[in-house]
PDB file of N, CA and C in Angstrom:
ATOM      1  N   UNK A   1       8.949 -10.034  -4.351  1.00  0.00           N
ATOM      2  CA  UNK A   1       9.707  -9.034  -5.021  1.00  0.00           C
ATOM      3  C   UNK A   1       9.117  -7.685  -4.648  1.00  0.00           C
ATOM      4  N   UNK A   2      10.042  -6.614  -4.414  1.00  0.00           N
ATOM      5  CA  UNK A   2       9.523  -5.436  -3.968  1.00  0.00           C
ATOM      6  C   UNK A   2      10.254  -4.627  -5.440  1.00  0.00           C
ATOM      7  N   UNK A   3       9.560  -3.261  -5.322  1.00  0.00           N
ATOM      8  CA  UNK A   3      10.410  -2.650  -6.193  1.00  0.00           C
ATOM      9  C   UNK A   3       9.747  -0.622  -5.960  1.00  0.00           C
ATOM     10  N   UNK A   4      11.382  -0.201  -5.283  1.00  0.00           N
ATOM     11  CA  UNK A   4      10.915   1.275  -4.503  1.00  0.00           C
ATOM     12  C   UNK A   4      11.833   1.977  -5.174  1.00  0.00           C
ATOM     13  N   UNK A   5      11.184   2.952  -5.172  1.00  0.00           N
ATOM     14  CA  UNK A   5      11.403   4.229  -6.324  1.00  0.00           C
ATOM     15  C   UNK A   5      12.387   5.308  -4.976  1.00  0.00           C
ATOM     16  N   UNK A   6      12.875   6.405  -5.609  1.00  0.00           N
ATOM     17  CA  UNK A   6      13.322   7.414  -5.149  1.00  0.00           C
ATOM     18  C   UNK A   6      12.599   8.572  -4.241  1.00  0.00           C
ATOM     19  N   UNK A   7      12.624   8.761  -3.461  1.00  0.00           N
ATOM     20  CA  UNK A   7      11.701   9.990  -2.686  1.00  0.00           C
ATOM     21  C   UNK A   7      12.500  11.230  -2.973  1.00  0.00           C
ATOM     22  N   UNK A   8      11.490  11.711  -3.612  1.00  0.00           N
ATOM     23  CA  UNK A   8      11.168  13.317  -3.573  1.00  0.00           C
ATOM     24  C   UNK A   8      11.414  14.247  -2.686  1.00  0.00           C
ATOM     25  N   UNK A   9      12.400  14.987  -2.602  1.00  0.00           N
ATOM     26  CA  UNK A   9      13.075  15.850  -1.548  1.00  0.00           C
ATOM     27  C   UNK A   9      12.709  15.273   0.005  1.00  0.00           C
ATOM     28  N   UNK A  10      11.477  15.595   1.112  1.00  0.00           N
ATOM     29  CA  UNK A  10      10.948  14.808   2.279  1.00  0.00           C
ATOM     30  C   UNK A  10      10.180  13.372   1.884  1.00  0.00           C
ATOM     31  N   UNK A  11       9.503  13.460   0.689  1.00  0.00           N
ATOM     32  CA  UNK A  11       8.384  12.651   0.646  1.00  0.00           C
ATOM     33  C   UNK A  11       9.015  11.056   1.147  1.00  0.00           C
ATOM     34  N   UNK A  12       7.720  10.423   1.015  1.00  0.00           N
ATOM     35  CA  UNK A  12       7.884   9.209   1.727  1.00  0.00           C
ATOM     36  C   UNK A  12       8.733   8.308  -0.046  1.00  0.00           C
ATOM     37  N   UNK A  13       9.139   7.354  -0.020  1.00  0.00           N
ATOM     38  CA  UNK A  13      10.064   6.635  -1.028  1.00  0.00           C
ATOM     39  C   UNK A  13       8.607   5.793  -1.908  1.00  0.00           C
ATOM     40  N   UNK A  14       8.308   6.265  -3.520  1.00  0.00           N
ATOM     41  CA  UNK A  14       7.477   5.402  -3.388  1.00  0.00           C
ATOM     42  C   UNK A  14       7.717   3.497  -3.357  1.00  0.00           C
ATOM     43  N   UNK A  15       6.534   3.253  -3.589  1.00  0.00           N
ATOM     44  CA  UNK A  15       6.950   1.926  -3.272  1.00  0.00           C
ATOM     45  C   UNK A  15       6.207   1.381  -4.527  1.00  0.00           C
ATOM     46  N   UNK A  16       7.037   0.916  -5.981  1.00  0.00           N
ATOM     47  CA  UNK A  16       6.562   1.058  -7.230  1.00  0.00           C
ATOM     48  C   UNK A  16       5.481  -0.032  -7.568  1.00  0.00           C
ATOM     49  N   UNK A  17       5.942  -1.417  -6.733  1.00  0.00           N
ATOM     50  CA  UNK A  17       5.319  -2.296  -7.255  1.00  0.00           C
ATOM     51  C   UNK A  17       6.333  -3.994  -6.513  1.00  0.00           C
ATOM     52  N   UNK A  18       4.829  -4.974  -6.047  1.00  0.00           N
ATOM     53  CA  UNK A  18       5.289  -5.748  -5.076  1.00  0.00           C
ATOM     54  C   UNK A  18       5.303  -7.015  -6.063  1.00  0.00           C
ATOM     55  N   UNK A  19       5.627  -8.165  -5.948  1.00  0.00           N
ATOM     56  CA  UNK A  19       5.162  -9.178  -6.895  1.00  0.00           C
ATOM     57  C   UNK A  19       5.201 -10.140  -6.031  1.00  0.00           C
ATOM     58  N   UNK A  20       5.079 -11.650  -7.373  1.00  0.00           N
ATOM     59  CA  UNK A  20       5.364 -12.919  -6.809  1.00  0.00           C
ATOM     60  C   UNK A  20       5.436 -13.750  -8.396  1.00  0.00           C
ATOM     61  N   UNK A  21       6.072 -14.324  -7.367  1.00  0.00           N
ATOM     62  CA  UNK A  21       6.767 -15.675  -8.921  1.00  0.00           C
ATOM     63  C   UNK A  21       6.513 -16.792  -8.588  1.00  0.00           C
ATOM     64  N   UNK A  22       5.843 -17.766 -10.038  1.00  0.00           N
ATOM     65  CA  UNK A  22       5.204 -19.008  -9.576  1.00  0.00           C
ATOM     66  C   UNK A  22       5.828 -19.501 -10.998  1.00  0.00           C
ATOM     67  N   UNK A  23       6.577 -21.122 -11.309  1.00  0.00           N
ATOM     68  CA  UNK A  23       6.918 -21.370 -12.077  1.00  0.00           C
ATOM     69  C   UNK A  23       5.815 -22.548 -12.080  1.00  0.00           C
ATOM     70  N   UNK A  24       5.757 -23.637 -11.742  1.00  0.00           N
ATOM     71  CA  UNK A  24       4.239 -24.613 -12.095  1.00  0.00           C
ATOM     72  C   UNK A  24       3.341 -24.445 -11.220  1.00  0.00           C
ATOM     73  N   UNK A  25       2.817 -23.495 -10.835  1.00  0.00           N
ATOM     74  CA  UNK A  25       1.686 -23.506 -10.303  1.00  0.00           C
ATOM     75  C   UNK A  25       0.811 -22.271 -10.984  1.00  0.00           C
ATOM     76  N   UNK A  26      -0.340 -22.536 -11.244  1.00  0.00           N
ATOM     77  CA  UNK A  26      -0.907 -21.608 -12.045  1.00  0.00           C
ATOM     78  C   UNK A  26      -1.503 -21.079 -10.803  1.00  0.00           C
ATOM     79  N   UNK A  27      -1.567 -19.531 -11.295  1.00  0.00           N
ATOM     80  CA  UNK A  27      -1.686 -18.494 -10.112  1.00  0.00           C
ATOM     81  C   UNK A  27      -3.059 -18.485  -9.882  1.00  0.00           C
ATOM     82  N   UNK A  28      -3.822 -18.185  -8.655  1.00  0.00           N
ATOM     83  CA  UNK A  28      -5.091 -17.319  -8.796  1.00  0.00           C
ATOM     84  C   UNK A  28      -5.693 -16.095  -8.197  1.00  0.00           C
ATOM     85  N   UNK A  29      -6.541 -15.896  -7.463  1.00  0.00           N
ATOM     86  CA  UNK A  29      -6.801 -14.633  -7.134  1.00  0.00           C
ATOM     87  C   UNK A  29      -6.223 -15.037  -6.204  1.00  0.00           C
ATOM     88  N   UNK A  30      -6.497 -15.827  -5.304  1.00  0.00           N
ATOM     89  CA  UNK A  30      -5.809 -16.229  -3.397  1.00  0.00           C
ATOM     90  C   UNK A  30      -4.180 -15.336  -3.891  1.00  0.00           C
ATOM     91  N   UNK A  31      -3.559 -15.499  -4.921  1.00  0.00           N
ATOM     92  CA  UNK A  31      -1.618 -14.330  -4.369  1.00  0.00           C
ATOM     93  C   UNK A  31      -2.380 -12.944  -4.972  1.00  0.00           C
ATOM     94  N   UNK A  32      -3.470 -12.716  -5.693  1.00  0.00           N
ATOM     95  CA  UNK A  32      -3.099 -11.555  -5.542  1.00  0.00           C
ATOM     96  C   UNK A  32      -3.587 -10.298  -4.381  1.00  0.00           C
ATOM     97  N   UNK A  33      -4.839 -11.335  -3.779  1.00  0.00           N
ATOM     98  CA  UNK A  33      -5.795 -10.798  -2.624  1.00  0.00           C
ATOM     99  C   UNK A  33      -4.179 -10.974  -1.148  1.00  0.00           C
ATOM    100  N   UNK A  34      -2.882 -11.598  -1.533  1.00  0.00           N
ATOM    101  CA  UNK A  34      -2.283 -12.094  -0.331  1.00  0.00           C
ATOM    102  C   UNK A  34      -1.170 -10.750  -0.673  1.00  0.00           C
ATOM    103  N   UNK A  35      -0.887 -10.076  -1.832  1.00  0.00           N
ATOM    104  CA  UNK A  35      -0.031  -8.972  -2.399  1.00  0.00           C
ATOM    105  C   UNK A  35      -0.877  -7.819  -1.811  1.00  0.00           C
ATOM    106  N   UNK A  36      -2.499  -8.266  -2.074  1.00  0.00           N
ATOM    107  CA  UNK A  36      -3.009  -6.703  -1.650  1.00  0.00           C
ATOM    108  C   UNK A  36      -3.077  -6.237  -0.210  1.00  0.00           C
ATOM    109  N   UNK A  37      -2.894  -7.905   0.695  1.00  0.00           N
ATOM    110  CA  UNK A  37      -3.126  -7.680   2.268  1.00  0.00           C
ATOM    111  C   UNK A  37      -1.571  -7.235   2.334  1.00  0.00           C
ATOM    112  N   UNK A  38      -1.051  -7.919   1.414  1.00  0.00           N
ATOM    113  CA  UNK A  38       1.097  -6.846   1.952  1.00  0.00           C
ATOM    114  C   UNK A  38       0.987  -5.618   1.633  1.00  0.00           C
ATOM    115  N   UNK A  39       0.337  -5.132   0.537  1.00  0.00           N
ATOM    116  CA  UNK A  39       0.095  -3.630   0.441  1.00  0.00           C
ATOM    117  C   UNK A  39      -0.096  -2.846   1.357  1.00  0.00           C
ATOM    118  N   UNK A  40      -1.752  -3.866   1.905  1.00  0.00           N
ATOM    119  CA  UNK A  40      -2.134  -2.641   2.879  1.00  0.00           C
ATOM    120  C   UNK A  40      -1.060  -2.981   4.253  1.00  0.00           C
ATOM    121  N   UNK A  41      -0.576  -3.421   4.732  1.00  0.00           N
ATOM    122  CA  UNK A  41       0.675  -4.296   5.611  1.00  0.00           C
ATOM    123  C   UNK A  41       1.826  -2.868   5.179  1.00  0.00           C
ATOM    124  N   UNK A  42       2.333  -2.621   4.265  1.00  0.00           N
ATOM    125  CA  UNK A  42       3.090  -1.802   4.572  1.00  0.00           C
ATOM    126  C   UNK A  42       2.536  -0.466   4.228  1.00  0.00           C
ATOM    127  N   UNK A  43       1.195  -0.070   3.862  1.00  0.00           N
ATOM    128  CA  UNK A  43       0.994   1.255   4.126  1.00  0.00           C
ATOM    129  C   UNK A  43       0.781   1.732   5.370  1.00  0.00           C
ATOM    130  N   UNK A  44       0.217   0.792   6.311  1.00  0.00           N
ATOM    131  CA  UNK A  44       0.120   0.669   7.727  1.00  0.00           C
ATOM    132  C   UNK A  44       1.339   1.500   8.344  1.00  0.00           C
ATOM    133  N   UNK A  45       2.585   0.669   7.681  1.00  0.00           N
ATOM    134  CA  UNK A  45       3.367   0.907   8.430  1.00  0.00           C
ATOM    135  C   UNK A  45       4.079   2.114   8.313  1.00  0.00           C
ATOM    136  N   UNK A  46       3.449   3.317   7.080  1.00  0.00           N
ATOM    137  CA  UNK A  46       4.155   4.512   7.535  1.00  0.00           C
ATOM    138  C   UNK A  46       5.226   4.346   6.787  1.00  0.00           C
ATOM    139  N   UNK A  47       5.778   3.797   5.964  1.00  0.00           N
ATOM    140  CA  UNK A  47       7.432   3.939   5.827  1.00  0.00           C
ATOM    141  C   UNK A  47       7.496   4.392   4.081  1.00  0.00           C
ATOM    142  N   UNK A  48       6.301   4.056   3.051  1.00  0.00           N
ATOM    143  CA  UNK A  48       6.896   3.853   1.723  1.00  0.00           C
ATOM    144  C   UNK A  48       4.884   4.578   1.667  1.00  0.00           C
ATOM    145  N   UNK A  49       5.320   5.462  -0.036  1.00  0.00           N
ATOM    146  CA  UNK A  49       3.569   5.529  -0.288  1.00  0.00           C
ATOM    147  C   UNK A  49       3.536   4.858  -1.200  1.00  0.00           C
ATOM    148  N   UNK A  50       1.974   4.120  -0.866  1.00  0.00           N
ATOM    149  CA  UNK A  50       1.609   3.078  -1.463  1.00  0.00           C
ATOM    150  C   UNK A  50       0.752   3.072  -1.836  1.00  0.00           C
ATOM    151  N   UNK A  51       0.260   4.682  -2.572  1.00  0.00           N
ATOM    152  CA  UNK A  51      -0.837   5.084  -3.764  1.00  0.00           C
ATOM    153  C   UNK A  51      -0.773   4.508  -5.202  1.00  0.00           C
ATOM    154  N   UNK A  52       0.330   4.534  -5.203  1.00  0.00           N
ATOM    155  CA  UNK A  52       0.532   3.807  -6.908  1.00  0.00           C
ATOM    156  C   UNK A  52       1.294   2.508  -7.067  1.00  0.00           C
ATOM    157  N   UNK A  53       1.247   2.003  -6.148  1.00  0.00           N
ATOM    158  CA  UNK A  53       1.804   0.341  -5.893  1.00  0.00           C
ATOM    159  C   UNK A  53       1.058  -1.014  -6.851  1.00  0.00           C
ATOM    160  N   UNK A  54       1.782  -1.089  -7.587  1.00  0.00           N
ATOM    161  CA  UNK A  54       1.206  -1.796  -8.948  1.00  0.00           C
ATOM    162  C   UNK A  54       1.380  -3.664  -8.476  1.00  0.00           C
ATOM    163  N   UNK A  55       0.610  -4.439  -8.123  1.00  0.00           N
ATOM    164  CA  UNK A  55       1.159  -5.687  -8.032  1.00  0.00           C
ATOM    165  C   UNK A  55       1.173  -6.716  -9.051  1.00  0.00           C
ATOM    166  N   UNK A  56       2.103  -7.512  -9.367  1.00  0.00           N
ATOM    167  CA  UNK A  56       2.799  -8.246 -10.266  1.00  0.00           C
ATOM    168  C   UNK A  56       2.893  -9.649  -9.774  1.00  0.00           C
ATOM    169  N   UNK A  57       1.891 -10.431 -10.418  1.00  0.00           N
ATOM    170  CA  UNK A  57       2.289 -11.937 -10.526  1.00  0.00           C
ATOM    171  C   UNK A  57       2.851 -12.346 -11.617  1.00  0.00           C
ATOM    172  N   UNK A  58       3.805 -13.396 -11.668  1.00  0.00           N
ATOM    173  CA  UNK A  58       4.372 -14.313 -13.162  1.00  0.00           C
ATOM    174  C   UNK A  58       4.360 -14.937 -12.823  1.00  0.00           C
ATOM    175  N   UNK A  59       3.698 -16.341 -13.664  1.00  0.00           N
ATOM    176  CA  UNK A  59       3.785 -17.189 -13.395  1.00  0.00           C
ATOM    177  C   UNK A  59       4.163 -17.996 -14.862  1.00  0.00           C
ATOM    178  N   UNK A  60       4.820 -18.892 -14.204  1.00  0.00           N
ATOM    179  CA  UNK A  60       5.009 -19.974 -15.887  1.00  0.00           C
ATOM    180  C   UNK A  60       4.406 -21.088 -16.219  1.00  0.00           C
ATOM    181  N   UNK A  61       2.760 -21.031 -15.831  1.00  0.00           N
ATOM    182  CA  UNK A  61       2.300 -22.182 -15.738  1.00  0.00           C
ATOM    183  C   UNK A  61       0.904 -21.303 -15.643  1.00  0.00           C
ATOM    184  N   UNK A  62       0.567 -19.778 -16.034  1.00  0.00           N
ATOM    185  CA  UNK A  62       0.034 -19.291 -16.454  1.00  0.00           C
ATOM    186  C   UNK A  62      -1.505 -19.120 -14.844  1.00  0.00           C
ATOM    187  N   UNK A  63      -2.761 -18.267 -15.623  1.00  0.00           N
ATOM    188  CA  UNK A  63      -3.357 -18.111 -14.553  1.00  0.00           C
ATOM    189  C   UNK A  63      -4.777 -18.331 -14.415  1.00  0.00           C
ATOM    190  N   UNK A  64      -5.459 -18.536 -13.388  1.00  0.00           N
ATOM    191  CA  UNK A  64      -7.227 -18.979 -13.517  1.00  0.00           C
ATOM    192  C   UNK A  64      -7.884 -17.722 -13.975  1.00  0.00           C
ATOM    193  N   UNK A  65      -9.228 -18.063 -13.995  1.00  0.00           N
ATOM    194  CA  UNK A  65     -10.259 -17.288 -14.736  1.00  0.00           C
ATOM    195  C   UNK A  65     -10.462 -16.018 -13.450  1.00  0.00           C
ATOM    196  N   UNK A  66     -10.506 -16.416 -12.203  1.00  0.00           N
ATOM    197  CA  UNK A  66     -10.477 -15.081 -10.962  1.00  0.00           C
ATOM    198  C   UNK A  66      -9.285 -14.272 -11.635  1.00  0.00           C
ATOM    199  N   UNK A  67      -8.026 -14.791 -11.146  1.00  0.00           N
ATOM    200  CA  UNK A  67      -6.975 -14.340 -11.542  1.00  0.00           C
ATOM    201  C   UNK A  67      -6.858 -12.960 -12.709  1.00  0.00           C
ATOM    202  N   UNK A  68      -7.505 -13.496 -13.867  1.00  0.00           N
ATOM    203  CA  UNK A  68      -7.789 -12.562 -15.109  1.00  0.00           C
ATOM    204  C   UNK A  68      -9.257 -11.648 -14.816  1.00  0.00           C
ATOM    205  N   UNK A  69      -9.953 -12.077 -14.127  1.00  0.00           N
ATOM    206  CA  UNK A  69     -10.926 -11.005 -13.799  1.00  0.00           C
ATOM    207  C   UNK A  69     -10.426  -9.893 -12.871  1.00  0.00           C
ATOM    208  N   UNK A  70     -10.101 -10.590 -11.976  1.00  0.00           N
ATOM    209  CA  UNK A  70      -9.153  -9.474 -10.854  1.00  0.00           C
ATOM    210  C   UNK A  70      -8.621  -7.785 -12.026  1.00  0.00           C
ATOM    211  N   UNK A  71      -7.603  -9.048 -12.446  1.00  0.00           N
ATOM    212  CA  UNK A  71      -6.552  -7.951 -13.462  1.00  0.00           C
ATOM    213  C   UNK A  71      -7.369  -7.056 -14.201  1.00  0.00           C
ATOM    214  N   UNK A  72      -8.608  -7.476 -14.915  1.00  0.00           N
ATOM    215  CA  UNK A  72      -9.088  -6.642 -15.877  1.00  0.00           C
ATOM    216  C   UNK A  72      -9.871  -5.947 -14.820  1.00  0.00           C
ATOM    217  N   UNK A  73     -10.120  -6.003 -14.072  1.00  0.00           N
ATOM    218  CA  UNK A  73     -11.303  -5.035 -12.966  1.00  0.00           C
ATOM    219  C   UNK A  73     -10.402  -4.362 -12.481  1.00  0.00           C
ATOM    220  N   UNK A  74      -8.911  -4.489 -12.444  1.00  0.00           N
ATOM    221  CA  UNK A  74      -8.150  -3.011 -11.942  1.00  0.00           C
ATOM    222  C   UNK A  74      -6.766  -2.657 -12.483  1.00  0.00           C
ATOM    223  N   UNK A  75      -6.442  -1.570 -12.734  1.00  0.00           N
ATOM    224  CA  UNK A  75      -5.267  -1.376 -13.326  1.00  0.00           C
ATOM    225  C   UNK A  75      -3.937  -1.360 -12.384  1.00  0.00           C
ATOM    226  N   UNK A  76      -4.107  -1.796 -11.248  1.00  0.00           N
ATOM    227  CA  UNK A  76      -3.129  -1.560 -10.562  1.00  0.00           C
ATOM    228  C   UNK A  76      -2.714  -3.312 -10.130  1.00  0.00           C
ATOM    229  N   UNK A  77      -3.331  -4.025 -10.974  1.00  0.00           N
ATOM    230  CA  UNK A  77      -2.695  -5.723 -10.986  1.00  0.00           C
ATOM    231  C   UNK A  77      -2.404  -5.770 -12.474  1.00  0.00           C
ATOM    232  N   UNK A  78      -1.237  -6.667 -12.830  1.00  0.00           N
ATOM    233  CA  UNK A  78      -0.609  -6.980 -13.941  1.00  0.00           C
ATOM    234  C   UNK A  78      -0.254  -8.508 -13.555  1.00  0.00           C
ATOM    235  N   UNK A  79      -0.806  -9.470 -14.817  1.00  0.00           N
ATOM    236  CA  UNK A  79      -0.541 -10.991 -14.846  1.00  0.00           C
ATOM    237  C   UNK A  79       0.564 -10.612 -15.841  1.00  0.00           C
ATOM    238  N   UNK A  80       1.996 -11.712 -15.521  1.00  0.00           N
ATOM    239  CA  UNK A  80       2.954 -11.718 -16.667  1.00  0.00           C
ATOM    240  C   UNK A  80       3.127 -13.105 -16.809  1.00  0.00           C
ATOM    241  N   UNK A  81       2.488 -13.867 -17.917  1.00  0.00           N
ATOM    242  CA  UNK A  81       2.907 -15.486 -18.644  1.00  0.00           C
ATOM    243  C   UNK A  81       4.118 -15.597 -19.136  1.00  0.00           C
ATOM    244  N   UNK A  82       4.268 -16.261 -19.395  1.00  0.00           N
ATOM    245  CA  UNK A  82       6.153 -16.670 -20.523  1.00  0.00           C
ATOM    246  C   UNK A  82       5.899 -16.247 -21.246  1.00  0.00           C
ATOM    247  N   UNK A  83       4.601 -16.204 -22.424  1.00  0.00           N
ATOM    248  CA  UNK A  83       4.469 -15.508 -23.235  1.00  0.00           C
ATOM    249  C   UNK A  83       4.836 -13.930 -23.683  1.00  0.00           C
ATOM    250  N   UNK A  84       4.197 -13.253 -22.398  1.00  0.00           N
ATOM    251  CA  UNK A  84       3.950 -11.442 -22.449  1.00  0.00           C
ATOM    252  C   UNK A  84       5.713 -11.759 -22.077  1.00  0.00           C
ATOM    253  N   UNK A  85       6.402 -12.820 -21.344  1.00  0.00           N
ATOM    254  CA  UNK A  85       7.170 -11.996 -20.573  1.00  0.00           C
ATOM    255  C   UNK A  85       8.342 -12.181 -21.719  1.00  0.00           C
ATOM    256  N   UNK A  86       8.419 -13.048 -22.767  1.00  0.00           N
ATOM    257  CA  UNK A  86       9.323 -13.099 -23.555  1.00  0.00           C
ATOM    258  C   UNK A  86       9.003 -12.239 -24.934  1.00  0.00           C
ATOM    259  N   UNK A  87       7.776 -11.700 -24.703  1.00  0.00           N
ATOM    260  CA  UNK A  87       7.584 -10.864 -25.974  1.00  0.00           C
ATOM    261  C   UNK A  87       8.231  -9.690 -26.146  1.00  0.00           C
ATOM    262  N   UNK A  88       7.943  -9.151 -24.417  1.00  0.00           N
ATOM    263  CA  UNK A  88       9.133  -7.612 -24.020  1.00  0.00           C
ATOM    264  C   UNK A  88      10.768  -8.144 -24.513  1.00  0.00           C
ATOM    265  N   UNK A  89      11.096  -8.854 -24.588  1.00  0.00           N
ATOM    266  CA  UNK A  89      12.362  -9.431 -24.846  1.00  0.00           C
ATOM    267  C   UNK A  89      12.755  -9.403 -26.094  1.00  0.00           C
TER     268      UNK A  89
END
């Protein structure tokens, strides 16, 4: 899942936030270290800025103990369970 914002008169389009969706497989750090190599993959490429690129796993079968360390060591990863994701609801 990608998700790109509007560009600013020249600026580059940002690029808000990448994800991945896992229904029984509980997630771990391996998708989100594989979101951060697509990050840097399309900042490479010049096309979208990818200063504030937030990455997003859900999974429905929830996530390991890396997984939740990752997240709390940076604000720019977000875990979403069935739980969080039906609470916004």
């Amino acid at each position: 899942m990608a998700v790109v914002g509007i560009a600013d008169g020249h600026a580059k389009p940002p690029l808000l936030a990448i994800g991945e969706a896992k229904w029984n497989d509980t997630m771990g750090v391996a998708h989100i270290e594989r979101l951060m190599h697509i990050r840097e993959l399309i900042a490479q490429g010049g096309r979208y800025d990818t200063t504030g690129t937030r990455l997003l796993c859900f999974s429905g079968a929830g996530f390991n103990d890396k997984a939740h360390a990752a997240a709390e060591s940076s604000p720019s990863i977000q875990l979403v369970d069935l739980a969080g994701l039906y609470a916004q609801a």
